[in-house]
C-alpha atoms as a PDB file:
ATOM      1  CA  UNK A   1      14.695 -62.140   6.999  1.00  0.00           C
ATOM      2  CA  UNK A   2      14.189 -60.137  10.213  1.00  0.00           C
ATOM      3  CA  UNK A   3      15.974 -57.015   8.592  1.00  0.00           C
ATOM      4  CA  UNK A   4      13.883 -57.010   5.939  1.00  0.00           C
ATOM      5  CA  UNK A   5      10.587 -57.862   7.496  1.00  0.00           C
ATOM      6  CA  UNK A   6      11.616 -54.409   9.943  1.00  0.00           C
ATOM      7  CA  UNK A   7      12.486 -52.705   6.597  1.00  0.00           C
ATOM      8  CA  UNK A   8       8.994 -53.776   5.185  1.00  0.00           C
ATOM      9  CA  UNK A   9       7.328 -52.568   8.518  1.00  0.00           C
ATOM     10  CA  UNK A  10       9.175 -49.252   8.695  1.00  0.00           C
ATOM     11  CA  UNK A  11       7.956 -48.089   5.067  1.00  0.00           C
ATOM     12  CA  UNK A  12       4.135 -48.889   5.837  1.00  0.00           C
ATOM     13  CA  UNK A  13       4.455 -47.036   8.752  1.00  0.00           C
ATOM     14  CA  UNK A  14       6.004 -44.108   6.658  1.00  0.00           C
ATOM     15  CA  UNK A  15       3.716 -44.525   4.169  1.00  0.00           C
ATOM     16  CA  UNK A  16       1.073 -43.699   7.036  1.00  0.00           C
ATOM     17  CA  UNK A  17       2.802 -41.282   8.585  1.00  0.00           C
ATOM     18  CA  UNK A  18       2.859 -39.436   5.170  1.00  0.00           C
ATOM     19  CA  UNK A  19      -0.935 -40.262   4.185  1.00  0.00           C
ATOM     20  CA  UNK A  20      -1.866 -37.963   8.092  1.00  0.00           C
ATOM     21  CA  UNK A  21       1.008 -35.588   6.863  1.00  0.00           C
ATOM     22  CA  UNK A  22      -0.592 -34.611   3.603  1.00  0.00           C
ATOM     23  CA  UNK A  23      -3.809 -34.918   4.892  1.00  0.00           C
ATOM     24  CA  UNK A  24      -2.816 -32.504   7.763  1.00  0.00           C
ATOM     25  CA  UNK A  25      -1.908 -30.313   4.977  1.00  0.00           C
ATOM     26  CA  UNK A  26      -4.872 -30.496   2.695  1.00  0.00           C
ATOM     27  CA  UNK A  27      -6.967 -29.803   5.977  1.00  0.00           C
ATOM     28  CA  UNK A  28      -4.379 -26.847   6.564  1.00  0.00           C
ATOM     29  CA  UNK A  29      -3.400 -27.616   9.670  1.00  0.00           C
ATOM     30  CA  UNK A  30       0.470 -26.359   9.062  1.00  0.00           C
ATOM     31  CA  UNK A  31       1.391 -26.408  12.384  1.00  0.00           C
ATOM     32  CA  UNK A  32       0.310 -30.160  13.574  1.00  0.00           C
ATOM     33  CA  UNK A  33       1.493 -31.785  10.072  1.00  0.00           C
ATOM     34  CA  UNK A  34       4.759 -29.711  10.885  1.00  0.00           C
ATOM     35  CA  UNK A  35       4.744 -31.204  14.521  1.00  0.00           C
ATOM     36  CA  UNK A  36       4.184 -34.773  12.447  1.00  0.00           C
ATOM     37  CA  UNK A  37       7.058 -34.085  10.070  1.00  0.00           C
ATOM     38  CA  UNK A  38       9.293 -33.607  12.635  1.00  0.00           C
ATOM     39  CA  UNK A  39       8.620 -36.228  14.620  1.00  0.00           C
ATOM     40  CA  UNK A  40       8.802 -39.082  11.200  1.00  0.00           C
ATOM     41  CA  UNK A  41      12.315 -37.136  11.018  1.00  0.00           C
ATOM     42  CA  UNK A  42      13.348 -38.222  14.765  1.00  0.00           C
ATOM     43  CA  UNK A  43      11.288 -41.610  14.778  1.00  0.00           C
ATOM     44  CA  UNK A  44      12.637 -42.890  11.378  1.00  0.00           C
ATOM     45  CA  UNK A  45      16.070 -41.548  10.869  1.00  0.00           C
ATOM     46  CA  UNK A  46      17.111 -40.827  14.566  1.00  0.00           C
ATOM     47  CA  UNK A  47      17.682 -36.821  13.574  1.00  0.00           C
ATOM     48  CA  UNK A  48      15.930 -33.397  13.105  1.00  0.00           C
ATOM     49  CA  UNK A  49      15.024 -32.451   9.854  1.00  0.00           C
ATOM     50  CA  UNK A  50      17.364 -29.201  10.654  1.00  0.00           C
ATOM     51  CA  UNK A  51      20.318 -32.102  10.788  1.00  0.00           C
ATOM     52  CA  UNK A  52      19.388 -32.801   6.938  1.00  0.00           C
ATOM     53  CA  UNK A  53      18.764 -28.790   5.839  1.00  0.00           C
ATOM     54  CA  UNK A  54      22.277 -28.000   6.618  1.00  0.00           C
ATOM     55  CA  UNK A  55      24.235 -30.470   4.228  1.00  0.00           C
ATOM     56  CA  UNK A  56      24.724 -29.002   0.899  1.00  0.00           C
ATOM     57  CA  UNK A  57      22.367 -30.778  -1.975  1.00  0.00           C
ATOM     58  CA  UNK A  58      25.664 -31.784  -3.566  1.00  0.00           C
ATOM     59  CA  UNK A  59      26.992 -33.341  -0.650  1.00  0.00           C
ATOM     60  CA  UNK A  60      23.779 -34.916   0.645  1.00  0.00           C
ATOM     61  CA  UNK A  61      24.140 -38.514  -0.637  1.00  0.00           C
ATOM     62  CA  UNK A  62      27.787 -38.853  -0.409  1.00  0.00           C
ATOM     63  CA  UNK A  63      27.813 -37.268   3.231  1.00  0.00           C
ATOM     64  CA  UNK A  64      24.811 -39.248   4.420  1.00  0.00           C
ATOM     65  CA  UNK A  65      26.690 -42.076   3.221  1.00  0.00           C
ATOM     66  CA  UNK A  66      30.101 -42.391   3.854  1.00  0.00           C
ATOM     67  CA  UNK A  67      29.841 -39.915   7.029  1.00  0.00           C
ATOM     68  CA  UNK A  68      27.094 -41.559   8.725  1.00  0.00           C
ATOM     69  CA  UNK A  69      26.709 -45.218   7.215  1.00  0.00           C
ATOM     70  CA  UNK A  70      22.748 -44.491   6.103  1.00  0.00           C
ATOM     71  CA  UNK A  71      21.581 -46.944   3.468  1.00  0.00           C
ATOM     72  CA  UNK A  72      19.686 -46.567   0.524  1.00  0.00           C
ATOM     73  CA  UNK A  73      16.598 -47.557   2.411  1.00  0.00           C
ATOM     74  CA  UNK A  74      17.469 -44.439   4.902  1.00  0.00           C
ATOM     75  CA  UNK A  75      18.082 -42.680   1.812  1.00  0.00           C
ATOM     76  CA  UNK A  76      14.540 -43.951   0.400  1.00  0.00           C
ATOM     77  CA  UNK A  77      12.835 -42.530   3.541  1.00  0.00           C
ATOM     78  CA  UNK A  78      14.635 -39.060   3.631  1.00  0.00           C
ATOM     79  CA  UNK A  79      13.733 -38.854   0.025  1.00  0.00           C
ATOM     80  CA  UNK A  80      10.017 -38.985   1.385  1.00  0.00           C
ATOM     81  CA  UNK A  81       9.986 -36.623   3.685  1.00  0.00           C
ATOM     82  CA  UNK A  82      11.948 -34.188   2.596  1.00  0.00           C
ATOM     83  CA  UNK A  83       8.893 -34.323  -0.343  1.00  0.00           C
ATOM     84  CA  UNK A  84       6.428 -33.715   2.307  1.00  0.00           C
ATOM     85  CA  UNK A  85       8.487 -30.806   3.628  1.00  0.00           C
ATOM     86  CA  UNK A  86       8.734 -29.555   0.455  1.00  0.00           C
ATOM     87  CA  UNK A  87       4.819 -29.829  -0.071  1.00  0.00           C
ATOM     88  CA  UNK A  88       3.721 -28.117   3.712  1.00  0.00           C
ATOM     89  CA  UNK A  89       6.834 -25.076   3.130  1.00  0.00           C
ATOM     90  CA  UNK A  90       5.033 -24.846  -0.592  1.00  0.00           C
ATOM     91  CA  UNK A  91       1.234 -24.124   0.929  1.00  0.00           C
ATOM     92  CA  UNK A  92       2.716 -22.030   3.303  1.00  0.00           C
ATOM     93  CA  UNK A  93       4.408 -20.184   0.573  1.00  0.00           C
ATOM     94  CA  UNK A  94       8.119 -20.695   1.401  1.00  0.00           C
ATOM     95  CA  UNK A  95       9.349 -21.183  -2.174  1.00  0.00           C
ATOM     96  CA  UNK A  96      12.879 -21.267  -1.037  1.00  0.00           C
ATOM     97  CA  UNK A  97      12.905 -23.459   1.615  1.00  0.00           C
ATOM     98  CA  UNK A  98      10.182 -25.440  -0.474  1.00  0.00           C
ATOM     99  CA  UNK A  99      12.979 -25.259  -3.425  1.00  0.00           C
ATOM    100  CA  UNK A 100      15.893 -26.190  -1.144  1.00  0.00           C
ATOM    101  CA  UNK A 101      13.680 -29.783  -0.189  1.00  0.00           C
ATOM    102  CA  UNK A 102      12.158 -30.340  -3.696  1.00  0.00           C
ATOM    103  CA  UNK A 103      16.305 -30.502  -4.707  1.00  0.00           C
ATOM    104  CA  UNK A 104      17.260 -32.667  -1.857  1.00  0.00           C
ATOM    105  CA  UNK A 105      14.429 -34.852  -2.189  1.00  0.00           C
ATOM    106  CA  UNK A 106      15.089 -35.475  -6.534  1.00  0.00           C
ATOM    107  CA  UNK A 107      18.345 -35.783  -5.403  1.00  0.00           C
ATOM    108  CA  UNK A 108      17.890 -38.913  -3.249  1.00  0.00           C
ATOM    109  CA  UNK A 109      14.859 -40.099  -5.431  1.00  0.00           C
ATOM    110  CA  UNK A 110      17.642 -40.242  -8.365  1.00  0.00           C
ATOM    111  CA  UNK A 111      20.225 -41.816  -6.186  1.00  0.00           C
ATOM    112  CA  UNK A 112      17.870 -44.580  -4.502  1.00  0.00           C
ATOM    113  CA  UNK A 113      16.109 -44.716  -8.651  1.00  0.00           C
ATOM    114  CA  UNK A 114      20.053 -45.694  -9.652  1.00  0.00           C
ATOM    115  CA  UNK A 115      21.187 -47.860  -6.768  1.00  0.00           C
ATOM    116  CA  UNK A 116      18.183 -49.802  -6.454  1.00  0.00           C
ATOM    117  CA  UNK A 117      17.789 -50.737 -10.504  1.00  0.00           C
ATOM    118  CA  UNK A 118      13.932 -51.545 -10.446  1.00  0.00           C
ATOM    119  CA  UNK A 119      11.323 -50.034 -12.225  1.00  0.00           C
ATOM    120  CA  UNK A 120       8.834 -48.729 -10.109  1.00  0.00           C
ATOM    121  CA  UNK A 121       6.489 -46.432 -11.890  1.00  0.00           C
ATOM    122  CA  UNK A 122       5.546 -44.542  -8.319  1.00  0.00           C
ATOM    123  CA  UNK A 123       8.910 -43.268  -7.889  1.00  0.00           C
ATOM    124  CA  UNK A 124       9.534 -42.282 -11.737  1.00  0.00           C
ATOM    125  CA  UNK A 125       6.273 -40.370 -11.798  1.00  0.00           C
ATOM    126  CA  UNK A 126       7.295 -38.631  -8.044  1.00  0.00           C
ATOM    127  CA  UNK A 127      10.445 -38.013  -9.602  1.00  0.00           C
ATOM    128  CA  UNK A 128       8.891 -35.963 -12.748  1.00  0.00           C
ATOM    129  CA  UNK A 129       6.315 -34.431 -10.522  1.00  0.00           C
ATOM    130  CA  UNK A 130       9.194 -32.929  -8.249  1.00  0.00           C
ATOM    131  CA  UNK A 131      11.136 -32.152 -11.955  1.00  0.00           C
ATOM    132  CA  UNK A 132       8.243 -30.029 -12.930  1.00  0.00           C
ATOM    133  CA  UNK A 133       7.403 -28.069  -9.544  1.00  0.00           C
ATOM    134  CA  UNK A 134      11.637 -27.537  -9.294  1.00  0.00           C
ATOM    135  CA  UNK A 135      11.190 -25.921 -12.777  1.00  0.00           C
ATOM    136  CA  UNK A 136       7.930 -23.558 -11.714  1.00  0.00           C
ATOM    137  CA  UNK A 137       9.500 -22.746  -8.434  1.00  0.00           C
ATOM    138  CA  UNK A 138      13.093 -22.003  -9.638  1.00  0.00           C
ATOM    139  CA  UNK A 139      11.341 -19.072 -11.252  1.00  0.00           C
ATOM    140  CA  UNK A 140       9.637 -18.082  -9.006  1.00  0.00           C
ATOM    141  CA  UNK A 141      12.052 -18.181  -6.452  1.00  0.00           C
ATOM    142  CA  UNK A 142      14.449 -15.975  -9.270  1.00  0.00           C
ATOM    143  CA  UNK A 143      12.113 -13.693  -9.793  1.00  0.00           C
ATOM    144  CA  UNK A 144      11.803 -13.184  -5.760  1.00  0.00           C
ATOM    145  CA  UNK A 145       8.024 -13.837  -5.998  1.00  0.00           C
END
């Protein structure tokens, strides 16, 4: 019960953290919802978001894993915030590295989506929303725009 009451306690304060994150970004104050972002990496997953941009997309899951015993809830939360990466290197108009986190972040919303075997219509709609903006910025990104 205590696990899972921490577990419980640890996404609302994510959820938070994200709600100041995007608003950060709406406002666009890059630099302080950057500063955010990387401190939800260190706070929430004990690592830098750097740690998570050099593992390959197709090794992210299994190497998160097997290599460094994170669970699907750890998985859940990386999925998150590599979304809100995604979202702040987007407005700043870093397709690739918005690309890059987009990938990683479908990757782990499919995984979690898979392991976990409950519908939840917020993370299927996420999940096509992240679909759709991988599609527009693959072309972009292609085309070198």
């Amino acid at each position: 019960m205590y696990q899972k009451d921490y577990i419980l306690r640890m996404i609302e304060m994510l959820g938070d953290l994200l709600r100041a994150i995007f608003g950060l970004i709406t406002k666009g104050d890059y630099r302080q919802a950057e500063e955010k972002l990387n401190e939800a990496f260190y706070t929430m997953l004990r690592k830098d978001s750097w740690f998570f941009h050099d593992i390959p997309v197709e090794k992210l899951t299994k190497t998160l894993i097997e290599d460094h015993n994170y669970t699907n809830n750890h998985l859940l939360i990386l999925a998150e915030l590599l979304h809100a990466e995604a979202e702040l290197q987007y407005t700043r108009n870093n397709k690739a590295d918005s690309l890059l986190n987009f990938q990683k972040s479908l990757a782990l919303f499919e995984f979690v989506d898979e392991a976990y075997r409950t519908y939840s219509e917020e993370r299927l709609a996420k999940m096509e929303d992240i679909r759709k903006r991988i599609k527009d910025l693959e072309g972009d990104v292609v085309l070198g725009a």
